[in-house]
C-alpha atoms as a PDB file:
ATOM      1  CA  UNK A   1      70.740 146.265  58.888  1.00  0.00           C
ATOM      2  CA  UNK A   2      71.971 143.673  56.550  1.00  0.00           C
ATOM      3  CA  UNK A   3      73.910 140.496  57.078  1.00  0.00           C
ATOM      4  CA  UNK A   4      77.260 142.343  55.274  1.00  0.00           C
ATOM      5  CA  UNK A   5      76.766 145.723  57.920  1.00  0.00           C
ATOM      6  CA  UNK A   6      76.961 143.100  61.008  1.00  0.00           C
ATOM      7  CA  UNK A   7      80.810 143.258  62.464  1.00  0.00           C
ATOM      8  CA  UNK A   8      82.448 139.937  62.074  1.00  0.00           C
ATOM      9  CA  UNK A   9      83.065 138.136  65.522  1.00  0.00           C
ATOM     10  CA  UNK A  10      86.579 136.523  65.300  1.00  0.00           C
ATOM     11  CA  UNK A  11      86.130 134.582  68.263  1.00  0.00           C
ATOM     12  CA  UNK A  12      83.788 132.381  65.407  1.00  0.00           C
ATOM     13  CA  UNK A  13      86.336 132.413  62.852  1.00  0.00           C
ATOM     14  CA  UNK A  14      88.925 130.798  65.154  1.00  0.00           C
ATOM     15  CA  UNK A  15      86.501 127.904  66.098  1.00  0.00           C
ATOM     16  CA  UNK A  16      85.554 127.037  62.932  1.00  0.00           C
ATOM     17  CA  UNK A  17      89.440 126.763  61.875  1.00  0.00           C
ATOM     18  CA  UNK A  18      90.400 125.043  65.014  1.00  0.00           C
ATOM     19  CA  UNK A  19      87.226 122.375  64.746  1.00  0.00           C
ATOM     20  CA  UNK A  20      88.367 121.557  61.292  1.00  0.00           C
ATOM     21  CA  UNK A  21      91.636 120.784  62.223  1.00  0.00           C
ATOM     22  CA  UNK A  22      90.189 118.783  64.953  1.00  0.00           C
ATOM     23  CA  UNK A  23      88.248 117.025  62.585  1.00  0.00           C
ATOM     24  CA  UNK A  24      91.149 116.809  59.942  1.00  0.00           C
ATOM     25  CA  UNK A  25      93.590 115.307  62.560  1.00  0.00           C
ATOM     26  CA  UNK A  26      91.015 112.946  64.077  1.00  0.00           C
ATOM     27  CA  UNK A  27      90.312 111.784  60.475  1.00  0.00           C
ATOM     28  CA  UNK A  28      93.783 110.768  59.882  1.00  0.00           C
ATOM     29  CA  UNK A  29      94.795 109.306  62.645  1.00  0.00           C
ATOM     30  CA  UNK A  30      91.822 107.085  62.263  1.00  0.00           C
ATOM     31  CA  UNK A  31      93.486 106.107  58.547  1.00  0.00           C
ATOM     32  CA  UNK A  32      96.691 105.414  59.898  1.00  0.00           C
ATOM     33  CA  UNK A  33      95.457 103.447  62.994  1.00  0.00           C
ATOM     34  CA  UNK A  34      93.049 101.042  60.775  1.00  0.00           C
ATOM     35  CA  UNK A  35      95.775 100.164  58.136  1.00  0.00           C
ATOM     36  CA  UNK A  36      98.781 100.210  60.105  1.00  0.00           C
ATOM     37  CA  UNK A  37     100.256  96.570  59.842  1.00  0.00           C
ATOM     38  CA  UNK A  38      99.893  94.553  63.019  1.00  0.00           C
ATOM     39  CA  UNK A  39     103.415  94.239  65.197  1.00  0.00           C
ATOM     40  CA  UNK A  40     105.262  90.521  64.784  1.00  0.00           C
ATOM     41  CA  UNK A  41     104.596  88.590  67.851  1.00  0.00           C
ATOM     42  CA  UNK A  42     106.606  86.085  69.597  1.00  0.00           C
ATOM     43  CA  UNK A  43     105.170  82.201  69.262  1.00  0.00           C
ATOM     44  CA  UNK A  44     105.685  79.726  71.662  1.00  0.00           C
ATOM     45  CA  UNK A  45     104.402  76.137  71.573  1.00  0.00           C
ATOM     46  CA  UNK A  46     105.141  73.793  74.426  1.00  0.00           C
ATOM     47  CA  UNK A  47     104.616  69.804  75.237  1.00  0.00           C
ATOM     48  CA  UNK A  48     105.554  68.797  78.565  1.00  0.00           C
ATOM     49  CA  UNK A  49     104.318  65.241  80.459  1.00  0.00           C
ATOM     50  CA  UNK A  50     105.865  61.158  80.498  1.00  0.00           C
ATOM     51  CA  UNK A  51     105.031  59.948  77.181  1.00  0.00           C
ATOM     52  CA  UNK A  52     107.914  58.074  75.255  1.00  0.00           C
ATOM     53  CA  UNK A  53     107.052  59.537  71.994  1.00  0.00           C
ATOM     54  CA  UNK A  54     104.481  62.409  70.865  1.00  0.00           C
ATOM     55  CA  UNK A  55     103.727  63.702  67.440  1.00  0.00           C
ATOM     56  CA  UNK A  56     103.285  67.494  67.839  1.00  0.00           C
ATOM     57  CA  UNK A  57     101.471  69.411  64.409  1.00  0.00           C
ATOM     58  CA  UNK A  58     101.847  73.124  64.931  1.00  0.00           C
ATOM     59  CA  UNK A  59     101.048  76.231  62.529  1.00  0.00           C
ATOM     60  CA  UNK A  60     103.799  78.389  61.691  1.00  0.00           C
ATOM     61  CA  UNK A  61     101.707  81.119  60.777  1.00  0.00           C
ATOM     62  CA  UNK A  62     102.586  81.584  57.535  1.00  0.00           C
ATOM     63  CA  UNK A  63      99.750  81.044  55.104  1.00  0.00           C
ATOM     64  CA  UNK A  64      98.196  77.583  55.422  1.00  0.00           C
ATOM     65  CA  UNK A  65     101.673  75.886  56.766  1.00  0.00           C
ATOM     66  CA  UNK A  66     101.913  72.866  59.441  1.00  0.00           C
ATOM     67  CA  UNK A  67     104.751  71.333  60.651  1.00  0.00           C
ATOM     68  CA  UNK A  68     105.035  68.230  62.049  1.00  0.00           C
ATOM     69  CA  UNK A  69     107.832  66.724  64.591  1.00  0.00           C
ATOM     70  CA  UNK A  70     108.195  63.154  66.110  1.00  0.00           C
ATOM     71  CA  UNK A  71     108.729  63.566  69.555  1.00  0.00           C
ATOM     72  CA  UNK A  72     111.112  60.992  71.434  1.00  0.00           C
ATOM     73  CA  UNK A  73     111.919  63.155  74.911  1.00  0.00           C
ATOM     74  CA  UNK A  74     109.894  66.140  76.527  1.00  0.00           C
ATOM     75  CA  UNK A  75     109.708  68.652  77.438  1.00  0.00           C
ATOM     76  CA  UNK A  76     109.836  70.218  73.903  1.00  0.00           C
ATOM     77  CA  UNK A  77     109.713  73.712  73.229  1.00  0.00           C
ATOM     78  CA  UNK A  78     109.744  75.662  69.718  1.00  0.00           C
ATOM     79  CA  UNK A  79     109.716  79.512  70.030  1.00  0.00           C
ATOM     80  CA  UNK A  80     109.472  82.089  66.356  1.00  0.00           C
ATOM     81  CA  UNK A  81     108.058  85.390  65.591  1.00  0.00           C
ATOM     82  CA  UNK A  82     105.008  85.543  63.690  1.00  0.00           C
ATOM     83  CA  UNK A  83     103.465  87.982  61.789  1.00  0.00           C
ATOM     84  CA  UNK A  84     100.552  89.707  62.717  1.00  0.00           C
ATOM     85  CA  UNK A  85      98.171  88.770  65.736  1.00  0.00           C
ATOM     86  CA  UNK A  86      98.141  85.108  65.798  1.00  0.00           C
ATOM     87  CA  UNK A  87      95.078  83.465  67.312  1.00  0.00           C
ATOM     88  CA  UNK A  88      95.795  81.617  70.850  1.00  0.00           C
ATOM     89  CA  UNK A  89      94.256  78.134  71.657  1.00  0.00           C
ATOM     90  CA  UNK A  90      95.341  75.903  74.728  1.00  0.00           C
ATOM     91  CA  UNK A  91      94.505  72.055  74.496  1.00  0.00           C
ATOM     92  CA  UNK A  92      95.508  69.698  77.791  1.00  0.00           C
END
């Protein structure tokens, strides 16, 4: 008997199709996932405590910019959306 007299199985067939698919779809959504842009996030620095004046420097987020604001009465608050993920650091 030869491999072309054997019957064909379709029960192979259908796994092959259905793994690549699997594979195709898995592939893909691993594309989309990695380059997808990161959601905006909300920003919020605060500066609370019973000094008379504070000078508070704070990134914006938005390439390499600082701002800077003289502080005469606290609490302050400044709240924005920024792009991307943000990094978060705390100081006392």
């Amino acid at each position: 008997m030869t491999e072309s007299d054997l019957p064909e199985r379709p029960g192979r067939r259908w796994l092959v199709i259905v793994a690549s698919v699997a594979l195709v779809v898995g592939a893909l959504a691993l594309v989309l996932w990695t380059t997808a842009p990161e959601p905006p996030v909300r920003v919020v620095y605060q500066v609370t405590g019973t000094a008379a004046r504070a000078t508070v420097t704070y990134s914006t987020f938005h390439g390499e910019e600082l701002r800077q604001e003289q502080l005469t009465s606290l609490p302050w608050r400044v709240e924005f959306v920024a792009p991307g993920n943000p990094i978060t650091v705390c100081s006392p």
